[in-house]
PDB file of N, CA and C in Angstrom:
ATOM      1  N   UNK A   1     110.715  -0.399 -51.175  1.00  0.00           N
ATOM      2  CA  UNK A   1     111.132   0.820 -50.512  1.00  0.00           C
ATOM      3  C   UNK A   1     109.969   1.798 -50.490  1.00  0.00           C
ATOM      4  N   UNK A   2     109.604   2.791 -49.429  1.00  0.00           N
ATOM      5  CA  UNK A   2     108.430   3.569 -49.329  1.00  0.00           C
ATOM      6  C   UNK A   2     109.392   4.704 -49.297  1.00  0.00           C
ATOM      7  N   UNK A   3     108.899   5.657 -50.191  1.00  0.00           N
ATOM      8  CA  UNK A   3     109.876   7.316 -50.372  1.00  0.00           C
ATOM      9  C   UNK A   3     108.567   8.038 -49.867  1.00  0.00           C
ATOM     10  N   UNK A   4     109.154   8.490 -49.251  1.00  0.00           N
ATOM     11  CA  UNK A   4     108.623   9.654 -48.109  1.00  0.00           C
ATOM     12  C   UNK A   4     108.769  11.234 -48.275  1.00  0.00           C
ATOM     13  N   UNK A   5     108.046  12.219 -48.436  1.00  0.00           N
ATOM     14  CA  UNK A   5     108.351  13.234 -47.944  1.00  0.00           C
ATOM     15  C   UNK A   5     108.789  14.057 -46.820  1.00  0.00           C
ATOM     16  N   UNK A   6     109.885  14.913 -46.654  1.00  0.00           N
ATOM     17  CA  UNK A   6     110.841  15.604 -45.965  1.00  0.00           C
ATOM     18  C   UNK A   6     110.094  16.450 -45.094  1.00  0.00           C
ATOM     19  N   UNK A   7     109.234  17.633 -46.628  1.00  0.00           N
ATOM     20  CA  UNK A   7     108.496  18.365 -45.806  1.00  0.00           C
ATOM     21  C   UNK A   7     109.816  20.080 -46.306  1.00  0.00           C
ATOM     22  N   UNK A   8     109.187  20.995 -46.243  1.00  0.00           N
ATOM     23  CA  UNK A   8     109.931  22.655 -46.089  1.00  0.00           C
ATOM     24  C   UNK A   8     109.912  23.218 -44.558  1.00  0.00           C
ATOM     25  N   UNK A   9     109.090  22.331 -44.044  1.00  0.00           N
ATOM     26  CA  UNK A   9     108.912  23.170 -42.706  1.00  0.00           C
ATOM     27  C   UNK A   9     109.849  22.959 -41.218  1.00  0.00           C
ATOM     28  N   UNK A  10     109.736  23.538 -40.425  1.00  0.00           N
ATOM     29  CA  UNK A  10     111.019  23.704 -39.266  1.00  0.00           C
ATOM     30  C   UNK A  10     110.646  22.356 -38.773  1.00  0.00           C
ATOM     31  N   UNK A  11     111.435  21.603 -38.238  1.00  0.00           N
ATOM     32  CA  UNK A  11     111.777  20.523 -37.684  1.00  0.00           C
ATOM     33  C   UNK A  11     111.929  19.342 -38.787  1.00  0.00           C
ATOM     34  N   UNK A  12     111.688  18.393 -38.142  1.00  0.00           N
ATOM     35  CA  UNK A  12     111.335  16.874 -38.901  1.00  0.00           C
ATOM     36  C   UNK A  12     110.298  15.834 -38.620  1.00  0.00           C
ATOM     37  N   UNK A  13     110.262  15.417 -39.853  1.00  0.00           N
ATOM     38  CA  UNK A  13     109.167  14.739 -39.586  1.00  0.00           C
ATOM     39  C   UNK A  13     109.639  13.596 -38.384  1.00  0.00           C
ATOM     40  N   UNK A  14     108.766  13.184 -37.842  1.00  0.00           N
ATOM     41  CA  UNK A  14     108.956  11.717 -36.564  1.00  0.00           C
ATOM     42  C   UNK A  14     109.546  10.326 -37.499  1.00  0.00           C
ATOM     43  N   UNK A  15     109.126  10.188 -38.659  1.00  0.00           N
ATOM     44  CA  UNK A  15     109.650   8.620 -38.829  1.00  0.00           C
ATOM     45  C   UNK A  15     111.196   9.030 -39.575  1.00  0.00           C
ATOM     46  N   UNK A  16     111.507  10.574 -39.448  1.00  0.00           N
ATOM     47  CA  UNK A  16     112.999  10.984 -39.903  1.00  0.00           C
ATOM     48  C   UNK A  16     113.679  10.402 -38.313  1.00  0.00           C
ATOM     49  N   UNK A  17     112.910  11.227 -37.564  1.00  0.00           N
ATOM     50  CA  UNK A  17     113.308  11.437 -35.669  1.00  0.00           C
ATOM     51  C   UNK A  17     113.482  10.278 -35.495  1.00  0.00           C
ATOM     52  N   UNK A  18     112.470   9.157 -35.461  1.00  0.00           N
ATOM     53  CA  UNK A  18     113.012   7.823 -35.027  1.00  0.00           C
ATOM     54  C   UNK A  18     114.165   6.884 -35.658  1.00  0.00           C
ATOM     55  N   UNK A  19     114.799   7.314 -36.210  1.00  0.00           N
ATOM     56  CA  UNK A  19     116.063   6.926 -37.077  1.00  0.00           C
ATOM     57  C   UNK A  19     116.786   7.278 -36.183  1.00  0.00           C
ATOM     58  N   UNK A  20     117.095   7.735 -34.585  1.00  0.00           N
ATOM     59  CA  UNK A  20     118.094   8.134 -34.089  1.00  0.00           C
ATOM     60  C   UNK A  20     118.248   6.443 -33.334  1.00  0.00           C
ATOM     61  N   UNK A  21     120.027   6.874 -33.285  1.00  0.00           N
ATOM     62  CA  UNK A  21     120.550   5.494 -32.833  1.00  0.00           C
ATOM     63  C   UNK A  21     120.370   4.214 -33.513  1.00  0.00           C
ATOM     64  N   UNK A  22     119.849   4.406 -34.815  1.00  0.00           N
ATOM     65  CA  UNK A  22     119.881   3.489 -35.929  1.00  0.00           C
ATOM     66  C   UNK A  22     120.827   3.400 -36.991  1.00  0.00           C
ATOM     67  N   UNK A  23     120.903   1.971 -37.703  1.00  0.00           N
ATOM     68  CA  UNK A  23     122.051   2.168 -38.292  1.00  0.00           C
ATOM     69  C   UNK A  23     120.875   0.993 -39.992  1.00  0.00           C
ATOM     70  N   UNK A  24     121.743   1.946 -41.177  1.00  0.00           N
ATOM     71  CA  UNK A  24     121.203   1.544 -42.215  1.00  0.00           C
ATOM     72  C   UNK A  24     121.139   1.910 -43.631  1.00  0.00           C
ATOM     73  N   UNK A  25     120.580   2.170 -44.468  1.00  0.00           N
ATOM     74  CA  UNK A  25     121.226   2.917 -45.626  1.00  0.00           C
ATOM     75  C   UNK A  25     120.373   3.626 -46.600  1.00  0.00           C
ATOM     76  N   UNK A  26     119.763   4.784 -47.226  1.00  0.00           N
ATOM     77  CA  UNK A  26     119.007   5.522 -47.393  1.00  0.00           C
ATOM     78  C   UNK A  26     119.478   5.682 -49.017  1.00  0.00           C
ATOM     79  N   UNK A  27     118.025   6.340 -49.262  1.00  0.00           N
ATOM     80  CA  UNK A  27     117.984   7.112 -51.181  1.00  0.00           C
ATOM     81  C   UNK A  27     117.366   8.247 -50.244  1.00  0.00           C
ATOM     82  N   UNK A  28     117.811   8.950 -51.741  1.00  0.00           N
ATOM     83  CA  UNK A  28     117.731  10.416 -52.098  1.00  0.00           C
ATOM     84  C   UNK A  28     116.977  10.428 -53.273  1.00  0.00           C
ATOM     85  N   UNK A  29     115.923  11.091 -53.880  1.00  0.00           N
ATOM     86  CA  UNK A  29     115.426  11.131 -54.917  1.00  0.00           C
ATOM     87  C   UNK A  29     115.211  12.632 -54.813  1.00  0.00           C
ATOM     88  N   UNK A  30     115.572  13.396 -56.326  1.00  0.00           N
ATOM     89  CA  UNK A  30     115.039  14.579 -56.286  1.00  0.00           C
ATOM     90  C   UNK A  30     113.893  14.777 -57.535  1.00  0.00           C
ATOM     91  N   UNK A  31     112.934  15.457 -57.521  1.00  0.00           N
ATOM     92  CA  UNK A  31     112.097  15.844 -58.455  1.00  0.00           C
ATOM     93  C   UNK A  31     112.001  16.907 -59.287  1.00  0.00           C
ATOM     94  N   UNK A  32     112.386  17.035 -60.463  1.00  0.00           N
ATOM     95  CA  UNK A  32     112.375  18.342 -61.557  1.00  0.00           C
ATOM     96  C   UNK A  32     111.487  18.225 -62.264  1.00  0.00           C
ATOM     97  N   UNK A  33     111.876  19.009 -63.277  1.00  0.00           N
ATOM     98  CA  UNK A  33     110.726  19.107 -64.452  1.00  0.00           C
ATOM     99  C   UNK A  33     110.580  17.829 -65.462  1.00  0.00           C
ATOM    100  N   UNK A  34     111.775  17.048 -65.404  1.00  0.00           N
ATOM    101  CA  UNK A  34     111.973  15.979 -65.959  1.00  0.00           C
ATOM    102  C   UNK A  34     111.022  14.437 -65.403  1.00  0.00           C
ATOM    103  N   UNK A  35     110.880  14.758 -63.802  1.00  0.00           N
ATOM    104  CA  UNK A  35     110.443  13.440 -63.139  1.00  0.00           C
ATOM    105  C   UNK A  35     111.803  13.315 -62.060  1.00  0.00           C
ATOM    106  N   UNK A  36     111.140  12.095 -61.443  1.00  0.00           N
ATOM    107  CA  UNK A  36     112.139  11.535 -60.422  1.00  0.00           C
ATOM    108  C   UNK A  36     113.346  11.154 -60.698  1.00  0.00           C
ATOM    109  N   UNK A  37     114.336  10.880 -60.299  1.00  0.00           N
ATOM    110  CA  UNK A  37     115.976  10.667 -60.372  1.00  0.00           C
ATOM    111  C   UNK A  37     116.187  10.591 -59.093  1.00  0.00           C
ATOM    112  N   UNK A  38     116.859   9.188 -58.600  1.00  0.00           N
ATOM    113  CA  UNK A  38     117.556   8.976 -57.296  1.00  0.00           C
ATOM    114  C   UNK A  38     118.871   9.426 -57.904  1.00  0.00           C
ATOM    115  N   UNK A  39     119.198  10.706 -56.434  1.00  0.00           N
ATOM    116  CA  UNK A  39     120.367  10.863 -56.742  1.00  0.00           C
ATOM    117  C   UNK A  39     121.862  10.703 -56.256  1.00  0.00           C
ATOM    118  N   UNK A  40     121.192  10.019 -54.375  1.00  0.00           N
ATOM    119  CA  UNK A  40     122.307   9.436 -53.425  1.00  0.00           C
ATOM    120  C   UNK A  40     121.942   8.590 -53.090  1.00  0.00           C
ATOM    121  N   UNK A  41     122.734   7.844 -52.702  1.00  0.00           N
ATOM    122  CA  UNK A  41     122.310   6.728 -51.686  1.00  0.00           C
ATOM    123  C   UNK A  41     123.812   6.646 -50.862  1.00  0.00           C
ATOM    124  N   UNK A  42     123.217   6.486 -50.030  1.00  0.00           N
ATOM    125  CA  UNK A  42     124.301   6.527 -47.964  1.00  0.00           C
ATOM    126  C   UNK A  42     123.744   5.523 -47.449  1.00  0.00           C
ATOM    127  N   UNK A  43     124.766   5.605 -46.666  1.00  0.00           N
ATOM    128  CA  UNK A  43     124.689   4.449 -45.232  1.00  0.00           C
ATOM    129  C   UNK A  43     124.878   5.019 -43.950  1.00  0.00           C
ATOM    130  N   UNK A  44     124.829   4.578 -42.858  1.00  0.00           N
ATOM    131  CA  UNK A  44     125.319   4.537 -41.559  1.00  0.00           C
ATOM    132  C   UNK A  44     125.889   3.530 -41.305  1.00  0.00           C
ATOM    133  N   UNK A  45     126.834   3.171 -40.413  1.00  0.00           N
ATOM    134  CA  UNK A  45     127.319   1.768 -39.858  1.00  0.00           C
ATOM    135  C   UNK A  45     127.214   1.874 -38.076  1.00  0.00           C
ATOM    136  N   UNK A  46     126.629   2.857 -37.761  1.00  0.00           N
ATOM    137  CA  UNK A  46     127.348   3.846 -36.856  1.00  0.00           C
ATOM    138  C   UNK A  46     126.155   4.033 -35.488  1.00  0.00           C
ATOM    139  N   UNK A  47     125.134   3.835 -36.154  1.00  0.00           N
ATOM    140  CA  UNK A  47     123.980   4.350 -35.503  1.00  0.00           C
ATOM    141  C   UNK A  47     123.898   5.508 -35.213  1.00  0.00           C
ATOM    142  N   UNK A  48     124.307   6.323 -36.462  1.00  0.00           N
ATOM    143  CA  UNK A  48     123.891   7.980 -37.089  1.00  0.00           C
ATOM    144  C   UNK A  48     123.181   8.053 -37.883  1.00  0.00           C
ATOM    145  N   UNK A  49     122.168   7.128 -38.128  1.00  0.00           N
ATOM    146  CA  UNK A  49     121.326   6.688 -39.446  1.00  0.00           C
ATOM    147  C   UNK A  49     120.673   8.210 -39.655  1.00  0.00           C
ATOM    148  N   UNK A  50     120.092   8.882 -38.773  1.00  0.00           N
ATOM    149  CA  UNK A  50     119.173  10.005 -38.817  1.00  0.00           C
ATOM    150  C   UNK A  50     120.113  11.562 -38.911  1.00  0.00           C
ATOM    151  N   UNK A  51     121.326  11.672 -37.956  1.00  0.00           N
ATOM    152  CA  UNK A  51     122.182  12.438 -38.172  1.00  0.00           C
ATOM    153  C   UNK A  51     123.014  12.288 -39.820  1.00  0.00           C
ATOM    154  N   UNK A  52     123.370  11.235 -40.072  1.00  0.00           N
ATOM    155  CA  UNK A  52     123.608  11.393 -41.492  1.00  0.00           C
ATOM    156  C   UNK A  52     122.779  11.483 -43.233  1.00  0.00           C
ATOM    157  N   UNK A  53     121.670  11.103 -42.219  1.00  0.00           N
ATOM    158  CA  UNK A  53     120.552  11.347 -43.687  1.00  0.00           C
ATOM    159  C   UNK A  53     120.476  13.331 -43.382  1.00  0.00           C
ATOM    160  N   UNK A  54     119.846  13.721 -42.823  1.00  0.00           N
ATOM    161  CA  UNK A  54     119.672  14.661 -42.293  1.00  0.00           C
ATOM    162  C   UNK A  54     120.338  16.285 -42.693  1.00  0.00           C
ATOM    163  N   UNK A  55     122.271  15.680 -42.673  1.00  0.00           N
ATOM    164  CA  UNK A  55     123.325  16.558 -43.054  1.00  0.00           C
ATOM    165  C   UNK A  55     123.369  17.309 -44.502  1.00  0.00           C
ATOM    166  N   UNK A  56     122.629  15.759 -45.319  1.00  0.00           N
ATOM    167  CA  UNK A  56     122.117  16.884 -47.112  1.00  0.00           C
ATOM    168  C   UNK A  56     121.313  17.543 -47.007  1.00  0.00           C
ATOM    169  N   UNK A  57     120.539  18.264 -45.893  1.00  0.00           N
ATOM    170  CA  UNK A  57     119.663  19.386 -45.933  1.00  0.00           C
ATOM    171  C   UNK A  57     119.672  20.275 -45.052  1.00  0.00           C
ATOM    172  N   UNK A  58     121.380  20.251 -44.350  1.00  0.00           N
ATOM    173  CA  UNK A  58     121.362  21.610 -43.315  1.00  0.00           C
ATOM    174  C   UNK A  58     122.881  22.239 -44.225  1.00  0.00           C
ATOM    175  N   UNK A  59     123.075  23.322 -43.655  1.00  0.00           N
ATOM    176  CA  UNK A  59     123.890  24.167 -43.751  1.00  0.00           C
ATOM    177  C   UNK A  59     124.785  24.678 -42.303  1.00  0.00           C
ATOM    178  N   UNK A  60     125.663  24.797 -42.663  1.00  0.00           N
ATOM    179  CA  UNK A  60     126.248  25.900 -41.336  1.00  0.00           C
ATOM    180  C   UNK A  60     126.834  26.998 -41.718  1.00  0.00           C
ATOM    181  N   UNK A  61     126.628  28.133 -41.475  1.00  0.00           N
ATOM    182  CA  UNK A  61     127.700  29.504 -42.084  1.00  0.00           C
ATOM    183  C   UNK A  61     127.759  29.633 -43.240  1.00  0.00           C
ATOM    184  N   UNK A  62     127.043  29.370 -44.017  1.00  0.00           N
ATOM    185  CA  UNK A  62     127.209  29.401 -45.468  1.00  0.00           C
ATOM    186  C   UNK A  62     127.772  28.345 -46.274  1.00  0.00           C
ATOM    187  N   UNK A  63     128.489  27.126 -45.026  1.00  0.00           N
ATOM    188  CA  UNK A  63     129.097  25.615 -45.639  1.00  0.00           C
ATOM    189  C   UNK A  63     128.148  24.580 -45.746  1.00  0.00           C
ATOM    190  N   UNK A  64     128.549  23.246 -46.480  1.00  0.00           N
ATOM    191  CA  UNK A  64     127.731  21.966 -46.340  1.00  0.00           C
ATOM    192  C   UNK A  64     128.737  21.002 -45.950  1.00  0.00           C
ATOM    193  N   UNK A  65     128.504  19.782 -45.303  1.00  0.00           N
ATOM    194  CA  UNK A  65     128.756  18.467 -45.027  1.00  0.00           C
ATOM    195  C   UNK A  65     128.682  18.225 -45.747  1.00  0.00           C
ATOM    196  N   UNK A  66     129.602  18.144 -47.321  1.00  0.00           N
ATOM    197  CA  UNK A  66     128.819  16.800 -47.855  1.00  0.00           C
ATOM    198  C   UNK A  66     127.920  17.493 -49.142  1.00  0.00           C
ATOM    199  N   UNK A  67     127.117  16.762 -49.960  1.00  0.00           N
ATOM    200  CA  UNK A  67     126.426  16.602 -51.288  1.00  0.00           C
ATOM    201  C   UNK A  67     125.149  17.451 -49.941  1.00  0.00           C
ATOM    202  N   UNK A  68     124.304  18.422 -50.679  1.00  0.00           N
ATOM    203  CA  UNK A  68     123.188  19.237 -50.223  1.00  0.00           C
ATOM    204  C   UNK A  68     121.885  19.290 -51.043  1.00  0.00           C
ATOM    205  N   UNK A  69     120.903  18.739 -50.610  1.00  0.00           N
ATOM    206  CA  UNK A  69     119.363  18.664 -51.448  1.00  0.00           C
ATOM    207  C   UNK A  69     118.717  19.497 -50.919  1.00  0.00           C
ATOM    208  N   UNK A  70     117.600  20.247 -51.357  1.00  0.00           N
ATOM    209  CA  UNK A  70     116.189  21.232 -51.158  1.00  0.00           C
ATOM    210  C   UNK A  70     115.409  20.163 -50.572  1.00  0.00           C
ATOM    211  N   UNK A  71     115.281  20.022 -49.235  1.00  0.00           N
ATOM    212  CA  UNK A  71     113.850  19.815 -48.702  1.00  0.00           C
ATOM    213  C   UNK A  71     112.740  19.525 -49.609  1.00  0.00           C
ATOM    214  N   UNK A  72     112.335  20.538 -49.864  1.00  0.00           N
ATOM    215  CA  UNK A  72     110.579  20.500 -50.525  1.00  0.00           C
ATOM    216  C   UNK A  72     110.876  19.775 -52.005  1.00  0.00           C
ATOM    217  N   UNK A  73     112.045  19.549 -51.918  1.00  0.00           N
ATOM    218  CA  UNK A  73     112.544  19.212 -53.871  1.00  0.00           C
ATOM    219  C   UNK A  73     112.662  17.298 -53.997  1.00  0.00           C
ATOM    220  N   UNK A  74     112.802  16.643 -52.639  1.00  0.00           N
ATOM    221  CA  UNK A  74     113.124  15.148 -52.464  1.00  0.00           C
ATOM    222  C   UNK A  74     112.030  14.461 -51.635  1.00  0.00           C
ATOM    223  N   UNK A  75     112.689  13.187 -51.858  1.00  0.00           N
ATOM    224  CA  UNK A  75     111.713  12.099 -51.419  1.00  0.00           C
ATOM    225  C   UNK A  75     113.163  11.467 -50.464  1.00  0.00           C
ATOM    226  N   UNK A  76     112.861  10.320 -49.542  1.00  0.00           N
ATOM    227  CA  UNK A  76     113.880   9.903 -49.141  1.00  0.00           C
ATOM    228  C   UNK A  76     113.340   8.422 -48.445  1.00  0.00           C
ATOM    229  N   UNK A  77     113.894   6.859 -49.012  1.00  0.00           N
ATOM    230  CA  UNK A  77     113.526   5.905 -48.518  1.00  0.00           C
ATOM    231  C   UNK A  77     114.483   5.524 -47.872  1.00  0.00           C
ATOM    232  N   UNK A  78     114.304   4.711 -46.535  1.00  0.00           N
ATOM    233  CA  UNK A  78     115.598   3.923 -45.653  1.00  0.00           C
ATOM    234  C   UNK A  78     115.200   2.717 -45.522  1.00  0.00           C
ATOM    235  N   UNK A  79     115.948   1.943 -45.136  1.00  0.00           N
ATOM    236  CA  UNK A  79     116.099   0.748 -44.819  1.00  0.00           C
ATOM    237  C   UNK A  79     116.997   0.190 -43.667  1.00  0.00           C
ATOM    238  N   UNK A  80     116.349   0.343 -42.521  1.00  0.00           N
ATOM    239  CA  UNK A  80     117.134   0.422 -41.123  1.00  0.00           C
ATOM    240  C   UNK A  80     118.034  -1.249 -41.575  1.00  0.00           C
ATOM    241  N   UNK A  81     118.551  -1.633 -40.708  1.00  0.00           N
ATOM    242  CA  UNK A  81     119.677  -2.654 -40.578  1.00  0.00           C
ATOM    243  C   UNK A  81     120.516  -3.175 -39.400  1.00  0.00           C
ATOM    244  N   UNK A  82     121.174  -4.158 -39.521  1.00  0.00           N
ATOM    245  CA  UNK A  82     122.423  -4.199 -38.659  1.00  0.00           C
ATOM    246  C   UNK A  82     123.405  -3.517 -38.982  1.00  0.00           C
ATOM    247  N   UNK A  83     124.073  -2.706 -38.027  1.00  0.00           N
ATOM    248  CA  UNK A  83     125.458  -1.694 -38.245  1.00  0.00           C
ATOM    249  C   UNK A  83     126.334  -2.619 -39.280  1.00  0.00           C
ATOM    250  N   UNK A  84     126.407  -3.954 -38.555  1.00  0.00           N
ATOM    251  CA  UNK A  84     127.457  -4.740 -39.618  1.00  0.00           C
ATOM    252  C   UNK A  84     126.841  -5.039 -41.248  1.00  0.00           C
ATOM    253  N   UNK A  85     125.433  -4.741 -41.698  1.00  0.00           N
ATOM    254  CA  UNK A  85     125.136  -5.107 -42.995  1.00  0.00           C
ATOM    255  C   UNK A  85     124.768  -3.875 -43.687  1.00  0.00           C
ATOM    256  N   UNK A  86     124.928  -2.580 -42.810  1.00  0.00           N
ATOM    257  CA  UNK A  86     124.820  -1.274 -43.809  1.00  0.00           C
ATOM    258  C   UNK A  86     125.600  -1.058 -45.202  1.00  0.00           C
ATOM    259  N   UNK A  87     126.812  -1.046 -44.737  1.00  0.00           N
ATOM    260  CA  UNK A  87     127.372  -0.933 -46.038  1.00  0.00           C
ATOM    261  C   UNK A  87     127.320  -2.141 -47.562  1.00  0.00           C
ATOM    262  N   UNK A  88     127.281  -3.040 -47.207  1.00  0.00           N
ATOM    263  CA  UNK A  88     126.660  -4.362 -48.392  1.00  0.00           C
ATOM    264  C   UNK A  88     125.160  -3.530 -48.422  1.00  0.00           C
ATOM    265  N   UNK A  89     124.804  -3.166 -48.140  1.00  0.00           N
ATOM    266  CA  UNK A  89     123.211  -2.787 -48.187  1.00  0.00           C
ATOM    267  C   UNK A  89     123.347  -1.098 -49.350  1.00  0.00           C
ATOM    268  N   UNK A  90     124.065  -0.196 -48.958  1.00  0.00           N
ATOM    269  CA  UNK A  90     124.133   0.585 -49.354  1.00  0.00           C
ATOM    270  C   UNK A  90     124.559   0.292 -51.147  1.00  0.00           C
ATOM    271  N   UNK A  91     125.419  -0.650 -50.793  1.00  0.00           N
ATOM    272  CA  UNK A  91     126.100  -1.235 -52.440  1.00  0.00           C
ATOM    273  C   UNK A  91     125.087  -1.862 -53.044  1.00  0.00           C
ATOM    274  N   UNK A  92     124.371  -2.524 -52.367  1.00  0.00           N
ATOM    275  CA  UNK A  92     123.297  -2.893 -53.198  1.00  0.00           C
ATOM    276  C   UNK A  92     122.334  -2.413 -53.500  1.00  0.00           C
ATOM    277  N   UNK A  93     121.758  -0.930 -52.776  1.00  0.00           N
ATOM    278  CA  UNK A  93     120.831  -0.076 -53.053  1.00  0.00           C
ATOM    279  C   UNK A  93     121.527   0.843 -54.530  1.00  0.00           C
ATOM    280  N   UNK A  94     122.986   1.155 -54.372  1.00  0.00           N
ATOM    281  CA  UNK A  94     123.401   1.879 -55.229  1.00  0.00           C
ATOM    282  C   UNK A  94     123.370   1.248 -56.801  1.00  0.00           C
ATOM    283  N   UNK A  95     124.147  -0.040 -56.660  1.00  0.00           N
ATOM    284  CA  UNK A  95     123.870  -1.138 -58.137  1.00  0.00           C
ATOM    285  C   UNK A  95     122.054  -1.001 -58.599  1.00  0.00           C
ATOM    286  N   UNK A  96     121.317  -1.011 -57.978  1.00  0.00           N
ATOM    287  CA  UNK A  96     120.194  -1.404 -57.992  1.00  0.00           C
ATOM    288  C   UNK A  96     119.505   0.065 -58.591  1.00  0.00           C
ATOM    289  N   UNK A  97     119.715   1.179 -57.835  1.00  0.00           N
ATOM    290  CA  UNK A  97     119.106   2.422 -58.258  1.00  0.00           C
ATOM    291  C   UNK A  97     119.582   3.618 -59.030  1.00  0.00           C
ATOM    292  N   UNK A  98     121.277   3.305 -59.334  1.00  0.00           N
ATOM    293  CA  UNK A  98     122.488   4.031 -60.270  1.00  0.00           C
ATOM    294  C   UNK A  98     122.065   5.470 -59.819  1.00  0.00           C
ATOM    295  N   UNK A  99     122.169   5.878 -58.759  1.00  0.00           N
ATOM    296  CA  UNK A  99     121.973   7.619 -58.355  1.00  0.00           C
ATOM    297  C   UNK A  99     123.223   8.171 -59.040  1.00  0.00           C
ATOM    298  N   UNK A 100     122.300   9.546 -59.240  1.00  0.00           N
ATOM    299  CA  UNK A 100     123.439  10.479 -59.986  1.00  0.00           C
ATOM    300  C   UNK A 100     124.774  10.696 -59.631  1.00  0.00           C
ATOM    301  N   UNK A 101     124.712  10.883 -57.943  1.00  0.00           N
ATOM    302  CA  UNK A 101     125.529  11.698 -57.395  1.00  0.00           C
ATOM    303  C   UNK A 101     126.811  10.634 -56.734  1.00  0.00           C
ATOM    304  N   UNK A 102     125.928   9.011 -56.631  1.00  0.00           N
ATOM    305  CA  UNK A 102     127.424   8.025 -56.687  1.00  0.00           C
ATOM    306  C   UNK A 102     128.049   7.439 -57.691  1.00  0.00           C
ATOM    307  N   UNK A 103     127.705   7.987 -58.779  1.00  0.00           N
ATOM    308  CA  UNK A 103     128.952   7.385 -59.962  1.00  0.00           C
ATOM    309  C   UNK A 103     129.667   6.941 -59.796  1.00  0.00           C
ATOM    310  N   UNK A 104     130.368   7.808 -59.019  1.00  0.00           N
ATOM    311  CA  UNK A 104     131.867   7.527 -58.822  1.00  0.00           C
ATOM    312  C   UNK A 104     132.023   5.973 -58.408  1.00  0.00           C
ATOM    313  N   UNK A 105     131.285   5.776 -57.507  1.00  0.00           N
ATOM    314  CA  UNK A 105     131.404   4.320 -56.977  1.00  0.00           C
ATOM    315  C   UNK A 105     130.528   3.540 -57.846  1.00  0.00           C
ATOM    316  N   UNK A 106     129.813   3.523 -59.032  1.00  0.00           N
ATOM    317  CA  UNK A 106     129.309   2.836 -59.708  1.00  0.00           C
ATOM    318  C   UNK A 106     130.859   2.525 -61.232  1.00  0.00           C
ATOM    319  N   UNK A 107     131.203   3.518 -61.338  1.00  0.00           N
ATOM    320  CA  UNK A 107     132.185   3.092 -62.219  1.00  0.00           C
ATOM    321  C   UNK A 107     133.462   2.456 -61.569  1.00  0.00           C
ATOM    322  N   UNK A 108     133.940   1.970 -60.274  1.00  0.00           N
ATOM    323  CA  UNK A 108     134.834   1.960 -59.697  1.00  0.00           C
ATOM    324  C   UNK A 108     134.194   0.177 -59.098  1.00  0.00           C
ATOM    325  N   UNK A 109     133.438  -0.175 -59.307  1.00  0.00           N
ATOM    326  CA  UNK A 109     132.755  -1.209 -59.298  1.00  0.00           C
ATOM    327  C   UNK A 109     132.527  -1.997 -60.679  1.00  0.00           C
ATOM    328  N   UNK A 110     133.418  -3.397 -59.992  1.00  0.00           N
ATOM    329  CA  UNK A 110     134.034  -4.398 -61.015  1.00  0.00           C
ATOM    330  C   UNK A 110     132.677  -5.061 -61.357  1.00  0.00           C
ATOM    331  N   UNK A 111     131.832  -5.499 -60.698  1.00  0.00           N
ATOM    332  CA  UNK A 111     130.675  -6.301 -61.056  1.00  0.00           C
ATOM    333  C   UNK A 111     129.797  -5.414 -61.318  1.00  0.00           C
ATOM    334  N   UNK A 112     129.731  -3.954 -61.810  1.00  0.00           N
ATOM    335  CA  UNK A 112     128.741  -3.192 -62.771  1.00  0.00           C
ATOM    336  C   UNK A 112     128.926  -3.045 -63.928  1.00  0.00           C
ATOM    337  N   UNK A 113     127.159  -3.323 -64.398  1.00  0.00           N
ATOM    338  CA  UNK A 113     127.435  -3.468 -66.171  1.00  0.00           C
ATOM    339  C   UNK A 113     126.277  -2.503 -66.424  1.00  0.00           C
ATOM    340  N   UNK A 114     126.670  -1.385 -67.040  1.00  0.00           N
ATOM    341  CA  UNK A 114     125.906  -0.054 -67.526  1.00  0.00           C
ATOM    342  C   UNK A 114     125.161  -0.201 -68.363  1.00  0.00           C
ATOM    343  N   UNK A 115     124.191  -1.506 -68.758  1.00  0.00           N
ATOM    344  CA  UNK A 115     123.182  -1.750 -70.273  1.00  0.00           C
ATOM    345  C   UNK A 115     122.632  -3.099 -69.340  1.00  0.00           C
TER     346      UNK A 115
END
């Protein structure tokens, strides 16, 4: 996987842009004082690959879509796909990288072993 920077500045970067009409399944990594921590991982099935990576770093009216990251604070790797193998893809990015923010679906998952 190649993690990429976002960037703070107005627009997006082009290899974010060319994700439109793609379908596939993405990390989130954020950086603190601690070091790196992946903390989502998503999919598309949809060929919203770029509209749904995208949604953790906008706002509307003061609301979010969804789990929200700082721009200048993440890294973000994808892995384009077939619409039909996003989601097996996403499960296996998630088993594989235990992000913070999908627990939920890591404990809710019969074939995960936490050691």
């Amino acid at each position: 996987m190649l993690w990429r920077d976002l960037g703070s500045g107005p627009g997006w970067p082009s290899w974010i842009r060319a994700l439109r009409g793609r379908s596939g399944a993405y990390a989130i990594r954020e950086t603190d004082s601690w070091g790196r921590q992946v903390v989502y991982v998503g999919e598309s099935h949809s060929g919203r690959l770029y509209g749904t990576i995208t949604r953790h770093f906008q706002t509307w009216r003061g609301s979010t879509a969804g789990l929200r990251y700082d721009r200048g604070r993440v890294q973000v790797a994808v892995c384009v796909s077939e619409a039909s193998d996003a989601q097996a893809l996403q499960l296996r990015l998630i088993r594989r990288l235990k992000p913070a923010d999908n627990s939920y679906l890591l404990a809710s998952d019969p074939d995960f072993v936490p050691f």
